[in-house]
Protein backbone atom coordinates (compact mmCIF):
# COMPACT_ATOMS: atom_id res chain seq x y z
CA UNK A 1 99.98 -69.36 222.49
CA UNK A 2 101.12 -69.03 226.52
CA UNK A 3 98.53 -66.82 228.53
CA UNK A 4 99.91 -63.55 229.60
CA UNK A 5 99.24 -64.56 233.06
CA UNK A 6 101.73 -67.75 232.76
CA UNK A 7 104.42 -64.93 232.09
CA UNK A 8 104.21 -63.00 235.17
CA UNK A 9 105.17 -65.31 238.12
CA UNK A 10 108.33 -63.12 238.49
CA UNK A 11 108.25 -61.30 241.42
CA UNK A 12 111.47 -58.30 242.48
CA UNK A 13 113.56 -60.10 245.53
CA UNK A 14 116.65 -59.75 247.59
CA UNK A 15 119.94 -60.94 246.13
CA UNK A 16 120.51 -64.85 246.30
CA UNK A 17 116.88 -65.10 248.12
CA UNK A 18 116.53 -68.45 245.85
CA UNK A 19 119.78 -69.87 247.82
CA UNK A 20 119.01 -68.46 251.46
CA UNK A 21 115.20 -70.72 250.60
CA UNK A 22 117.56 -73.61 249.34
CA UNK A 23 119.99 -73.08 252.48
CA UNK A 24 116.91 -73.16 255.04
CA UNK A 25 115.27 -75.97 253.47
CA UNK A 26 118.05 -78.40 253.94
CA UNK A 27 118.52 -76.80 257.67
CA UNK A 28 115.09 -77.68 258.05
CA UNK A 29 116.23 -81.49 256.97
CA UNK A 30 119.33 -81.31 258.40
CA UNK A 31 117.36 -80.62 262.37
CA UNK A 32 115.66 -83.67 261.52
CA UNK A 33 118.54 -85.91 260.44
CA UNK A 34 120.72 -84.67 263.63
CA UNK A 35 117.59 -85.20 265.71
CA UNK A 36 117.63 -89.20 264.62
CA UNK A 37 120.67 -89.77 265.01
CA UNK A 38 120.37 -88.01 268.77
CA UNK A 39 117.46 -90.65 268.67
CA UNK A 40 119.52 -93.61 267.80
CA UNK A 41 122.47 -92.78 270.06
CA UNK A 42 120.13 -93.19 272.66
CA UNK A 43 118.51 -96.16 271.97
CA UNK A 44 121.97 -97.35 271.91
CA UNK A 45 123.13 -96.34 275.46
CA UNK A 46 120.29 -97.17 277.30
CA UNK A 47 118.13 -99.61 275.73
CA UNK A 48 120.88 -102.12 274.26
CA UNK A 49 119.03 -102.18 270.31
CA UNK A 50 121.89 -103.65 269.08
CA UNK A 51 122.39 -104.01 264.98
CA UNK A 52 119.07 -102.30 264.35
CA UNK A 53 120.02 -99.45 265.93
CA UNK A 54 123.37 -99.55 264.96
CA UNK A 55 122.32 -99.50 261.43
CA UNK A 56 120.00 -96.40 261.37
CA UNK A 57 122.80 -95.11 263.52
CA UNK A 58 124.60 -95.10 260.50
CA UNK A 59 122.45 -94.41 258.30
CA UNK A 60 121.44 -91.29 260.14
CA UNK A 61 125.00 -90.21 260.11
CA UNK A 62 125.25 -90.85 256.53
CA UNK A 63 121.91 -88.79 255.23
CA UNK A 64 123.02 -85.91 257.76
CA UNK A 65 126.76 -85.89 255.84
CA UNK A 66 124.98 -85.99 252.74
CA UNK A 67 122.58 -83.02 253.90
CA UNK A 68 125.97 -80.93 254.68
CA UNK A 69 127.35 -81.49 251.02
CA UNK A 70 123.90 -80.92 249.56
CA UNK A 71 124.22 -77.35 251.20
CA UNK A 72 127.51 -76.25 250.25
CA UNK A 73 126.69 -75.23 246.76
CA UNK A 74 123.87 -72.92 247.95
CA UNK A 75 126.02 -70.56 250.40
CA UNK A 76 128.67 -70.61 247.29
CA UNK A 77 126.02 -69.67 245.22
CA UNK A 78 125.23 -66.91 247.96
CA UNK A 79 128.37 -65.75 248.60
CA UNK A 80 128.69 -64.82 244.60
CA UNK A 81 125.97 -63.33 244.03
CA UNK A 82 126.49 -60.82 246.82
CA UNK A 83 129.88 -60.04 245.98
CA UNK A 84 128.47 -59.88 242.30
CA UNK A 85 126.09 -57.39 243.28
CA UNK A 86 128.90 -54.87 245.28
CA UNK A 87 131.12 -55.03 242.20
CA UNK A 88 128.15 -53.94 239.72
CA UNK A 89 126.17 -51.29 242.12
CA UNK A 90 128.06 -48.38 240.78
CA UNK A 91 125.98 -49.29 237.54
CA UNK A 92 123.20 -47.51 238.74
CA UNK A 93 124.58 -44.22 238.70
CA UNK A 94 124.55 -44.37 234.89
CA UNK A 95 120.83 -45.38 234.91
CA UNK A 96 121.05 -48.62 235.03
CA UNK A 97 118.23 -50.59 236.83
CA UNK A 98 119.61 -53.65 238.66
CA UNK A 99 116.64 -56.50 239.96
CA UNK A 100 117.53 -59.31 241.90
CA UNK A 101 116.93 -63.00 241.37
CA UNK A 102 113.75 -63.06 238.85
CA UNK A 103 112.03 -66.39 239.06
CA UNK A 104 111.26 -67.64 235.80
CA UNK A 105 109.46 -71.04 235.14
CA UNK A 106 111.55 -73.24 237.55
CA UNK A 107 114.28 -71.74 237.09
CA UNK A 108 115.72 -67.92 238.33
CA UNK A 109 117.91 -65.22 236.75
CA UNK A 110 120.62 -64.10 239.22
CA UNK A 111 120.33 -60.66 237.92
CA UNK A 112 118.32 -58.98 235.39
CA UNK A 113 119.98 -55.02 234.09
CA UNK A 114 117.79 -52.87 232.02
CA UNK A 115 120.18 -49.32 230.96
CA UNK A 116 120.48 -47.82 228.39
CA UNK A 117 122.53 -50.50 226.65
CA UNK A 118 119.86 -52.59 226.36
CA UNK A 119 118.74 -55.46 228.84
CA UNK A 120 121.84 -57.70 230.24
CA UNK A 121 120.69 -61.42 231.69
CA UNK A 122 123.23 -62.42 234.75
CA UNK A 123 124.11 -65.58 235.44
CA UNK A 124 126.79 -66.07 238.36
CA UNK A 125 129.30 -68.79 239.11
CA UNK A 126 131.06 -69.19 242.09
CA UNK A 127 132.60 -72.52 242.24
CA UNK A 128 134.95 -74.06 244.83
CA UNK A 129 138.39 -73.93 243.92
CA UNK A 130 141.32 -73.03 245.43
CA UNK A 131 142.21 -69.99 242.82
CA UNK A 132 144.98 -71.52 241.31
CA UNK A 133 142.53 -72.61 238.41
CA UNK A 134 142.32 -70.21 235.24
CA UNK A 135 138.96 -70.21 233.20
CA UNK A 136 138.73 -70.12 229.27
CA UNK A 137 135.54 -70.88 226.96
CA UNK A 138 135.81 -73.65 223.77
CA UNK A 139 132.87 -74.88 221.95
CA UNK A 140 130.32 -73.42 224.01
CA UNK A 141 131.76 -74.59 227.15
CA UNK A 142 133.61 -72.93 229.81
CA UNK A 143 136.58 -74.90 231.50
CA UNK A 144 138.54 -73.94 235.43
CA UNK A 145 141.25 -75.49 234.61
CA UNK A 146 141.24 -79.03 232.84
CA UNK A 147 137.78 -79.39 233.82
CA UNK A 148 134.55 -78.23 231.84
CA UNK A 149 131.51 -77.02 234.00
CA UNK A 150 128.50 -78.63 233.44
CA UNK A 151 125.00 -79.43 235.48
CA UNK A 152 124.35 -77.06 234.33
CA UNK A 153 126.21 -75.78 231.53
CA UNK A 154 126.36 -71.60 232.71
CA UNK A 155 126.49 -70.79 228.92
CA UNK A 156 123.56 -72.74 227.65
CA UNK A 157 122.02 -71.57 231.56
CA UNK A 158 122.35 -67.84 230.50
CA UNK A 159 120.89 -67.83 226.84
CA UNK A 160 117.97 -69.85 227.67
CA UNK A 161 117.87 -67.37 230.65
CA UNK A 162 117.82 -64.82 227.86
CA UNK A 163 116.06 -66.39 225.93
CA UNK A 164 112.56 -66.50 228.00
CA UNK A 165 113.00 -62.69 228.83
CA UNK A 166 112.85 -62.15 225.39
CA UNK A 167 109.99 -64.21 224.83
CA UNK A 168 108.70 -62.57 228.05
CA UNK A 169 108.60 -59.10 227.01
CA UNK A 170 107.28 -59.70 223.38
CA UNK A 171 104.21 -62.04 225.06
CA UNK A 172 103.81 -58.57 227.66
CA UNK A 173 104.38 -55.67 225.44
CA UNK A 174 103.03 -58.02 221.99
CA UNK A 175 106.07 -56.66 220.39
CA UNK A 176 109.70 -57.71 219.53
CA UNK A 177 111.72 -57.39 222.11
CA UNK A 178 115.88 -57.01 221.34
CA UNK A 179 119.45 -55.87 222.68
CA UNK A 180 119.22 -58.58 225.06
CA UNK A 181 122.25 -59.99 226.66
CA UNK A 182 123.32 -63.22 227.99
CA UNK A 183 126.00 -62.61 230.47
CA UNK A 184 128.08 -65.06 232.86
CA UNK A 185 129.76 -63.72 235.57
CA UNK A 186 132.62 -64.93 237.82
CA UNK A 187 132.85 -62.75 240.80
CA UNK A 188 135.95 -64.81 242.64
CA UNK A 189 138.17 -65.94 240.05
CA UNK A 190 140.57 -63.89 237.74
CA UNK A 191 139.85 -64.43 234.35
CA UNK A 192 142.80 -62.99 232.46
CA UNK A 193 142.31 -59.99 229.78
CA UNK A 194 143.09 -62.37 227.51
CA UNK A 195 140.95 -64.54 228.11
CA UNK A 196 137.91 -62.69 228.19
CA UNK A 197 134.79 -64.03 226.33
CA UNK A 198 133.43 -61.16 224.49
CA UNK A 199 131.38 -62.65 221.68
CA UNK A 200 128.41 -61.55 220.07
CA UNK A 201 125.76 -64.01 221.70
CA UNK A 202 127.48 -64.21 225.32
CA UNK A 203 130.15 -62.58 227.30
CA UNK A 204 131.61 -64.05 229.95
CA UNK A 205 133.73 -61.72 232.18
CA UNK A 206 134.58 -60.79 236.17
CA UNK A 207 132.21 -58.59 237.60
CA UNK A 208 134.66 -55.55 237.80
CA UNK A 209 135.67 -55.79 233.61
CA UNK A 210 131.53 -56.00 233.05
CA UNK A 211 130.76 -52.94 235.21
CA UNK A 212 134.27 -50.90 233.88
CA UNK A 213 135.44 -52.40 230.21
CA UNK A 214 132.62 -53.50 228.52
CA UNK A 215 128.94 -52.08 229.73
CA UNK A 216 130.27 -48.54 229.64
CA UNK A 217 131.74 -49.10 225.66
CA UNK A 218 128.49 -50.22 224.67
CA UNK A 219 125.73 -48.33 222.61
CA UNK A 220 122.82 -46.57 223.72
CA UNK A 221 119.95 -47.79 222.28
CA UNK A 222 117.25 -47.33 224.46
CA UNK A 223 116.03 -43.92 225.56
CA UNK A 224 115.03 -42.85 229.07
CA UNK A 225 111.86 -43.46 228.79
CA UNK A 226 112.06 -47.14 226.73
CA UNK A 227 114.28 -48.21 229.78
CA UNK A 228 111.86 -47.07 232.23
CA UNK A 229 109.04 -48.68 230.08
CA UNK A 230 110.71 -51.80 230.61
CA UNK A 231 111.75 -51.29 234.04
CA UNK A 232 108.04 -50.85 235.18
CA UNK A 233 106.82 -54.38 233.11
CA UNK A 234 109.60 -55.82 236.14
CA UNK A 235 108.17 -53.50 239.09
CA UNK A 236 104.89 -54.89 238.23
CA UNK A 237 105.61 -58.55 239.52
CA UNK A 238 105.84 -57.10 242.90
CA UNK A 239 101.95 -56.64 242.76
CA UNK A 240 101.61 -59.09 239.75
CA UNK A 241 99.73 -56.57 237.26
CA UNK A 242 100.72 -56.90 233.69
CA UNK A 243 101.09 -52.79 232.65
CA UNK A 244 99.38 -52.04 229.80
CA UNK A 245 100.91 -49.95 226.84
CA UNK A 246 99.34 -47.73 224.50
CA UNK A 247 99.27 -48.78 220.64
């Protein structure tokens, strides 16, 4: 059986905090691959290295291009999750608790909703493309366009996602732990109504259809004070206590 303690290395954070780390980290690299190949350029003008030089000229150039790619994925992944979290912040006027990029075991939820609906896991995907794509879901993969997204796969991503919180809260509160929802969200491209994914393990929707179709049809099956019960097992990674409920 996991220690309690193992559980709670999830701590409240700002939105896409996990990408603006990622982001600075490869900055970080990226000063040092720009500062070689500074280096090099020198060693070039003015003390004649010839192919030596020319060759970690090169392959300074090349580490610093693939730097820039490396990159690219992390200010996408940025960009949705802020626009994700605009679309679904009138949410919280119908007491729904929104927390930001819980870290799990190697791994972070993009957003984690406790309401009265139950408990809703976020995963968001913000992929390049040039919005001519259309998404649809077969055989537990999504597709943009003739393409299936993988590494990772969002829908496997989100119910593992869901998964540990479940296992999370039962290991915490040493009970079962249900109405948990595995949710993928696409904040920049149009899914069409037809094509939304409402099914009964996942749903995979825009932001806007989550926050005005689907959450507000749902059933209320926690009370006030269940969803602040869980609510305060989250606020207590902030000073990593584990709250302690009465039998």
């Amino acid at each position: 059986m996991k220690n309690k303690i193992d559980f709670v290395k999830e701590i409240l954070r700002s939105m896409g905090q996990s990408c603006e780390w990622k982001i600075r980290e490869n900055f970080f690299y990226l000063g040092a691959a720009a500062g070689a190949f500074i280096v090099v350029i020198i060693l070039l003008i003015f003390k004649n290295s010839g192919g030596i030089a020319f060759a970690l000229l090169l392959v300074s150039g090349y580490i610093f291009y693939w730097l820039l790619e490396q990159i690219k994925p992390f200010f996408l992944g940025l960009e949705g999750v802020k626009r994700t979290r605009e679309e679904i912040e009138p949410i919280t006027k119908d007491g729904y608790h929104i927390f930001n990029d819980v870290q799990g075991n190697k791994f972070n939820i993009d957003f984690l909703i406790i309401g009265p609906s139950g408990i809703y896991v976020i995963v968001v995907k913000n992929p390049a493309t040039d919005g001519s794509q259309e998404i649809y879901y077969q055989d537990e993969t999504i597709f943009l366009g003739s393409g299936p997204l993988t590494a990772p796969n969002p829908i496997l991503e989100a119910k593992s996602r869901a998964l540990w919180v479940k296992q999370y809260l039962q290991d915490v509160k040493g009970a079962d732990a249900n109405n948990i929802k595995p949710v993928v969200l696409f904040p920049k491209i149009t899914i069409p109504r037809d094509e939304d994914c409402v099914l009964k393990d996942i749903w995979i929707l825009n932001p806007a259809r989550f926050r005005d179709c689907y959450l507000p049809k749902q059933e209320k099956v926690l009370n006030p004070q269940e969803v602040q019960e869980l609510v305060s097992i989250f606020k207590a990674h902030i000073n990593g206590s584990i709250p302690k409920f009465e039998d």
